[in-house]
N, C-alpha and C. Protein backbone atom coordinates (compact mmCIF):
# COMPACT_ATOMS: atom_id res chain seq x y z
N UNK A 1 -25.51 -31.42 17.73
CA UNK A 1 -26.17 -31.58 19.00
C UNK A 1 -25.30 -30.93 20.08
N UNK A 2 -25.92 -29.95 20.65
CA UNK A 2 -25.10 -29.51 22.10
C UNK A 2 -24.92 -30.55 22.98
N UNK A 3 -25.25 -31.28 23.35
CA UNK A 3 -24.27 -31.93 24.23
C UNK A 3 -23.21 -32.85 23.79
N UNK A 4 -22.99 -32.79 22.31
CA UNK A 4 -21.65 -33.36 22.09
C UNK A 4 -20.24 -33.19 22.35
N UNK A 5 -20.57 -31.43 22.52
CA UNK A 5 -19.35 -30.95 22.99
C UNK A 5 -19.27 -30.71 24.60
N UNK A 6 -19.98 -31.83 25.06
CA UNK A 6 -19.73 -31.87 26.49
C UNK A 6 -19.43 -33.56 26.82
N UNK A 7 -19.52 -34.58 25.61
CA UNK A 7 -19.36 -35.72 25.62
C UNK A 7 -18.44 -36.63 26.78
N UNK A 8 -17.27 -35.53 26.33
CA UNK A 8 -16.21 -36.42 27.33
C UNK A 8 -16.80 -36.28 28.68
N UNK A 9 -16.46 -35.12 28.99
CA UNK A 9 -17.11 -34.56 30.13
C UNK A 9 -18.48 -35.64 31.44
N UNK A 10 -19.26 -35.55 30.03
CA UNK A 10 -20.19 -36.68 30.54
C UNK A 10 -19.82 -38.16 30.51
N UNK A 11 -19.32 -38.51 29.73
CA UNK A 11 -19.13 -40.06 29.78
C UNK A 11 -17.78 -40.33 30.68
N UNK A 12 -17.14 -39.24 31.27
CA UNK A 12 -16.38 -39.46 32.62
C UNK A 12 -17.29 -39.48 34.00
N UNK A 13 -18.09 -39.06 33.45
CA UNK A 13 -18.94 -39.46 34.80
C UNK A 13 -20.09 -40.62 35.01
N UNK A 14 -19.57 -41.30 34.19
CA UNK A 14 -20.13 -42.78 34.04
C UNK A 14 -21.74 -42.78 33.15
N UNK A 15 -21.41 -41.68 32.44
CA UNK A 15 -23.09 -41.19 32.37
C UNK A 15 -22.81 -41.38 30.78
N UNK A 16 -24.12 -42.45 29.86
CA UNK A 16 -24.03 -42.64 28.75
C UNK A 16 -25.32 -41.87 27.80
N UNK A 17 -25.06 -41.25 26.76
CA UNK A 17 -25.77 -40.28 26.05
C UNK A 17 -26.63 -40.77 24.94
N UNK A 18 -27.74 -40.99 24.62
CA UNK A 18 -28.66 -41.31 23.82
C UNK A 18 -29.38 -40.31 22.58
N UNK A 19 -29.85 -40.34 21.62
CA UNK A 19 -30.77 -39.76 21.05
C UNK A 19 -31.46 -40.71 20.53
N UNK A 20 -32.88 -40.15 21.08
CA UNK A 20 -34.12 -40.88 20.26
C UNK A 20 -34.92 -40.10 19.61
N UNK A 21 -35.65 -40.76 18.24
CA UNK A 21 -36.41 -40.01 17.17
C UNK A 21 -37.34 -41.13 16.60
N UNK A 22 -38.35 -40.46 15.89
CA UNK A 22 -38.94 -41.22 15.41
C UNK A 22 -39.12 -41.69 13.67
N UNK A 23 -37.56 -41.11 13.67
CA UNK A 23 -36.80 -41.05 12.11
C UNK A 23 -36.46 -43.27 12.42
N UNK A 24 -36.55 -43.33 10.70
CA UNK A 24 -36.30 -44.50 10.25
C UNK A 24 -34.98 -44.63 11.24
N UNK A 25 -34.42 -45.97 10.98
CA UNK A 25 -32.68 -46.29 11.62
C UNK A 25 -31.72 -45.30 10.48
N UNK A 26 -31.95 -45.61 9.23
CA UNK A 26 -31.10 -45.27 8.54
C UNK A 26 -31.27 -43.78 8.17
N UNK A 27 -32.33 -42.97 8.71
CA UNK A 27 -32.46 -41.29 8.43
C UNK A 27 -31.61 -41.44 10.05
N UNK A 28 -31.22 -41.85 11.25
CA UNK A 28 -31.08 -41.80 12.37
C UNK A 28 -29.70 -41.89 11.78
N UNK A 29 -29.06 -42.48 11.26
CA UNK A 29 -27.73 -43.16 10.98
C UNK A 29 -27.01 -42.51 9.89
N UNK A 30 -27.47 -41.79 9.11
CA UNK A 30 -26.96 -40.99 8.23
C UNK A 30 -26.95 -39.58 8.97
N UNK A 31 -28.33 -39.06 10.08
CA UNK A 31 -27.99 -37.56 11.07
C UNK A 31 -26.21 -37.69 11.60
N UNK A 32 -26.66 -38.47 12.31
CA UNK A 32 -25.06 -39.22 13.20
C UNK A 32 -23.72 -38.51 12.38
N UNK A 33 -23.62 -39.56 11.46
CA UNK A 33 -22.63 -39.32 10.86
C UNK A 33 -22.60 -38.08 10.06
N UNK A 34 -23.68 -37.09 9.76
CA UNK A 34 -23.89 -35.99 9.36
C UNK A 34 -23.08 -34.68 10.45
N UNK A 35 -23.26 -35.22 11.66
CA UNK A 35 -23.16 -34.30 12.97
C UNK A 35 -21.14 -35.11 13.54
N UNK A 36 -21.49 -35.71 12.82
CA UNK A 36 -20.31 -36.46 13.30
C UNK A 36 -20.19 -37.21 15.04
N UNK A 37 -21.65 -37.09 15.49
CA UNK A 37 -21.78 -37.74 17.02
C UNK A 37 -21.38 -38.77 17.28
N UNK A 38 -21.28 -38.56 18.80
CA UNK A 38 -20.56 -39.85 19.20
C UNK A 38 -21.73 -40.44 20.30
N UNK A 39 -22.81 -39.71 20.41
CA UNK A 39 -24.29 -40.01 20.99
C UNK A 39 -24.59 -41.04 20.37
N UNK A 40 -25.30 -41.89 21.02
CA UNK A 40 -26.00 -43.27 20.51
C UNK A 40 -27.55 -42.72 20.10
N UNK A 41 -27.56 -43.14 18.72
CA UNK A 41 -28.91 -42.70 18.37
C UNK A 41 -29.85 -43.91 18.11
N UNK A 42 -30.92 -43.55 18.81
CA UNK A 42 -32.12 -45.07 18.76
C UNK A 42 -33.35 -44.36 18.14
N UNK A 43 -33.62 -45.71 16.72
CA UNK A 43 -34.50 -44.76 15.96
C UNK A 43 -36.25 -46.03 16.74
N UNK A 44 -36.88 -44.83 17.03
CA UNK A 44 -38.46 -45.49 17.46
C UNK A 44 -38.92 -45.14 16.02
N UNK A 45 -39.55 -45.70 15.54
CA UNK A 45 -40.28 -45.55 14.60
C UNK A 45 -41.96 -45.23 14.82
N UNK A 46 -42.38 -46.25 15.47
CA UNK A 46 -43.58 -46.58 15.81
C UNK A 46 -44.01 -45.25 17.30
N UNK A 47 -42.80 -44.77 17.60
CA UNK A 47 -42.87 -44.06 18.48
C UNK A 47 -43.26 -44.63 20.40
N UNK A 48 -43.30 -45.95 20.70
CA UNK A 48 -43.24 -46.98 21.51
C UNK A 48 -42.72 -46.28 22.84
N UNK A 49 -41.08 -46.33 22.59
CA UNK A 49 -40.67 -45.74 23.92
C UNK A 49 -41.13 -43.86 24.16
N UNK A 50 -41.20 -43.30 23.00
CA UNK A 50 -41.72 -42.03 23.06
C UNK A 50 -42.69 -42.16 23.88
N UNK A 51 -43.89 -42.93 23.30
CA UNK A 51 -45.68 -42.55 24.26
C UNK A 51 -45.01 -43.12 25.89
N UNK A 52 -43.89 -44.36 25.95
CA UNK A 52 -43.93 -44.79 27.32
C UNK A 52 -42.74 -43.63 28.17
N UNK A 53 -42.42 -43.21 27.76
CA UNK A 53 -41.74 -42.02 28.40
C UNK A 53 -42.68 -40.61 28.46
N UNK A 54 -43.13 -40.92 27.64
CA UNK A 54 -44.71 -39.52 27.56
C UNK A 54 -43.93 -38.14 26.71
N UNK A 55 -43.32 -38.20 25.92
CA UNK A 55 -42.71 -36.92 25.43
C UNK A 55 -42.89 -36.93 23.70
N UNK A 56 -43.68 -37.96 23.20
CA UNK A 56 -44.19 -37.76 22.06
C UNK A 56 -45.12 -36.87 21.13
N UNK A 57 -44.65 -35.37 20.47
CA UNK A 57 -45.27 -34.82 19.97
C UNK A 57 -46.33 -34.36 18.67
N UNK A 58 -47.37 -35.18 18.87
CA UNK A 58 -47.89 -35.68 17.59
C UNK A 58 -48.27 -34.38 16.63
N UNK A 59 -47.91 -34.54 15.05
CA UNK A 59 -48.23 -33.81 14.69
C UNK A 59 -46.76 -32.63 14.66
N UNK A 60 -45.85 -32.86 15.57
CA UNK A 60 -45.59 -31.63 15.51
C UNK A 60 -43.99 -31.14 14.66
N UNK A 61 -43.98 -32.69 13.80
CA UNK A 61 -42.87 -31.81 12.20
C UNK A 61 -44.40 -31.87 11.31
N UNK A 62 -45.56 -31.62 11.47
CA UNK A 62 -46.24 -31.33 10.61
C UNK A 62 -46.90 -32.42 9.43
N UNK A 63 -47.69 -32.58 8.88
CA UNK A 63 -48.36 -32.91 7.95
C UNK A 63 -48.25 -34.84 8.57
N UNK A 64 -48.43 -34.78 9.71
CA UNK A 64 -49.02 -36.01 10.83
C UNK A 64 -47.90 -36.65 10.91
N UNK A 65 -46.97 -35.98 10.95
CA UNK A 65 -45.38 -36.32 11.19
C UNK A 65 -45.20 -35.97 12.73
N UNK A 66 -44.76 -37.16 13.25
CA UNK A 66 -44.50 -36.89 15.00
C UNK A 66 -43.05 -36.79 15.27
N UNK A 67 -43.02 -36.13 16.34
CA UNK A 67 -41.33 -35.68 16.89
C UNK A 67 -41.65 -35.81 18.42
N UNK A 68 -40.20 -36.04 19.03
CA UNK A 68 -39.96 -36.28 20.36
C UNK A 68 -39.72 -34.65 21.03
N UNK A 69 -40.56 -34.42 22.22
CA UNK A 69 -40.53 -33.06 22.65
C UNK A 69 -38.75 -33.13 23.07
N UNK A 70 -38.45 -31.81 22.95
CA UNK A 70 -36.83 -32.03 23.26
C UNK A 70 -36.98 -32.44 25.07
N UNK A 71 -36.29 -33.37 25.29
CA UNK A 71 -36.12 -33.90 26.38
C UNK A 71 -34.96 -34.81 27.10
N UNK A 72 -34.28 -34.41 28.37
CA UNK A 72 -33.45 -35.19 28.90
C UNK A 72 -33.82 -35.47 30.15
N UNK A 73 -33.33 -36.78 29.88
CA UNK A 73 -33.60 -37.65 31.51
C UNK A 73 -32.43 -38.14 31.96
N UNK A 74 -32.14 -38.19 33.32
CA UNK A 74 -31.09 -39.10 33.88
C UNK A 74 -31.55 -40.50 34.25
N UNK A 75 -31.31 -41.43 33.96
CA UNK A 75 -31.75 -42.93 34.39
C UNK A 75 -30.93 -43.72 34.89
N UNK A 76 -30.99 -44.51 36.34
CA UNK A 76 -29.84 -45.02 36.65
C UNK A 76 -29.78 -46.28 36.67
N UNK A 77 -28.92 -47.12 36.78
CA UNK A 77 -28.85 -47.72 36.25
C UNK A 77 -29.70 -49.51 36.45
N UNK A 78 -30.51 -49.16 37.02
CA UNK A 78 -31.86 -49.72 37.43
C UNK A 78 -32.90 -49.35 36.52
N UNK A 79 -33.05 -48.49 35.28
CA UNK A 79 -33.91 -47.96 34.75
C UNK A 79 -34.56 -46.72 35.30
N UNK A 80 -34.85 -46.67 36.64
CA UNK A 80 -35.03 -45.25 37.37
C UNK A 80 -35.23 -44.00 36.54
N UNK A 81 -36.03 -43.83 36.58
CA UNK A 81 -35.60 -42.26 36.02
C UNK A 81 -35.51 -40.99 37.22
N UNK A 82 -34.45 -40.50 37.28
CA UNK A 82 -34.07 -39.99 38.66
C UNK A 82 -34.05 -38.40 37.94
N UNK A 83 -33.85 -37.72 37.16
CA UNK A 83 -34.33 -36.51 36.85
C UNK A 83 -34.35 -36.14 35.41
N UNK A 84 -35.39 -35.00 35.07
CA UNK A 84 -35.96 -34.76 33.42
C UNK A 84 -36.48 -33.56 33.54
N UNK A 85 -35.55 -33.24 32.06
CA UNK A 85 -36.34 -31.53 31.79
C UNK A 85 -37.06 -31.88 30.34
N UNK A 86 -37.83 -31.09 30.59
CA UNK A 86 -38.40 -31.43 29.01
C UNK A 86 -39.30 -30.06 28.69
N UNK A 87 -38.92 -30.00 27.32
CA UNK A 87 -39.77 -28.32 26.76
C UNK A 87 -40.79 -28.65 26.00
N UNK A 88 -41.59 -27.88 26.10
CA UNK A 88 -42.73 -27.79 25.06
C UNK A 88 -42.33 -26.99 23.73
N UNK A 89 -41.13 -27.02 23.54
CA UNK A 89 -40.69 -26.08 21.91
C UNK A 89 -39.69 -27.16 21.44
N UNK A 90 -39.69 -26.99 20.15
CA UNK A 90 -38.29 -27.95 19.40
C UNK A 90 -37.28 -26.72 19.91
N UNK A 91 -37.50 -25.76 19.69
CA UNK A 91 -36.51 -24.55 19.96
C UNK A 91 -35.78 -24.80 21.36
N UNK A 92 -36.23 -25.39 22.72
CA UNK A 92 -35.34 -25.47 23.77
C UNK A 92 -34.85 -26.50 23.89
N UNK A 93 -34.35 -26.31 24.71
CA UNK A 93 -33.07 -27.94 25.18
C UNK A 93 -32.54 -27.72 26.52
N UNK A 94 -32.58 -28.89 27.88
CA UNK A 94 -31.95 -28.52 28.39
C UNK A 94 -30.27 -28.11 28.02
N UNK A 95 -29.89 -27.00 29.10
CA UNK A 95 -28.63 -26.21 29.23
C UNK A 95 -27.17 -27.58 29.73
N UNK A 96 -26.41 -27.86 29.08
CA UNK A 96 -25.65 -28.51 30.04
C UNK A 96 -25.37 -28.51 31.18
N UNK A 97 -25.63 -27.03 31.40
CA UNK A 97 -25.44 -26.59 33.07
C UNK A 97 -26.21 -26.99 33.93
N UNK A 98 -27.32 -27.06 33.68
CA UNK A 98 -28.63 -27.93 34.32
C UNK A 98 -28.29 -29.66 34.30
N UNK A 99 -27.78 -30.09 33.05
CA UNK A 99 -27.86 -31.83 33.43
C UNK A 99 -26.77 -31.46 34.54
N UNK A 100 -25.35 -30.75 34.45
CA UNK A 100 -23.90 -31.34 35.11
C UNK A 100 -24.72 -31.10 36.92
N UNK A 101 -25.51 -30.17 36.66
CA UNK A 101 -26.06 -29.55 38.01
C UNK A 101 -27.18 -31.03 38.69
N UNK A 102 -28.07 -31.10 37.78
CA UNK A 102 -28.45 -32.69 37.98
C UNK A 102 -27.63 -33.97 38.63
N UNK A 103 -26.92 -33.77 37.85
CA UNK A 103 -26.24 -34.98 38.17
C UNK A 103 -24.85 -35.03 39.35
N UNK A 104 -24.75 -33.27 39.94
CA UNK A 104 -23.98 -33.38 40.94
C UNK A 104 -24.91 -33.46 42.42
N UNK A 105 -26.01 -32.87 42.28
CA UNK A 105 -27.62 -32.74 42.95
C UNK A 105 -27.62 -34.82 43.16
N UNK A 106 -27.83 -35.56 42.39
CA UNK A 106 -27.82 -37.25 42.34
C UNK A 106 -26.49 -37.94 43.32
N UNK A 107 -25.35 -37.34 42.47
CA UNK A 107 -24.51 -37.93 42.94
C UNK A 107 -24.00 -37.53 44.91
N UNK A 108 -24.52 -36.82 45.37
CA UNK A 108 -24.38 -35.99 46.41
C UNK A 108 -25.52 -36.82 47.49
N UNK A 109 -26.72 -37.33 46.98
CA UNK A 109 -27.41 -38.03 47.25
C UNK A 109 -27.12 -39.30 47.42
N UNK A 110 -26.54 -39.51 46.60
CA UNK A 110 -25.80 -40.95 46.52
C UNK A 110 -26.33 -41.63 45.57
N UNK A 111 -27.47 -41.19 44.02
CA UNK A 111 -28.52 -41.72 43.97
C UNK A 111 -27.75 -41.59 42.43
């Protein structure tokens, strides 16, 4: 995962890193330790927080297999969701340069 190698980076700025999927816990828990992350991975199964965040792509690992559109949000710590990029391809991802830019854009705000 690209933003692992920005981990420290981020979690000095009080900012904690998630992955969600709609892989079992234990296909979620064996990626992890596959990638060696230090990202917290939360497996939806049912896909729940996916539809309530709206970034659930049905259908789209194929043969009625659903995946989470690649997507990052900043949420503070009120639940807020204070900013989100999200692609319509598995192929993109936001750029780190865009969250650190996010989140100096927030913090400047005061927000």
């Amino acid at each position: 995962m690209q933003l692992d190698g920005y981990y420290e980076r981020i979690s000095q700025q009080g900012v904690s890193l998630f992955a969600v999927s709609v892989d079992p816990p234990d296909v979620s828990k064996r990626l992890k330790e596959r990638l060696t992350s230090r990202i917290t991975f939360l497996s939806d199964p049912n896909g729940e927080l996916l539809d309530a965040l709206g970034i659930r792509h049905r259908d789209g690992g194929g043969e009625g297999r659903d995946l989470a559109f690649p997507t990052a949000m900043l949420v503070d710590d009120r639940g807020i969701v204070r900013w989100t990029y999200q692609s319509d391809t598995y192929r993109q991802r936001a750029h780190p340069d865009d969250i650190f830019a996010a989140l100096a854009s927030l913090q400047s705000e005061g927000g």
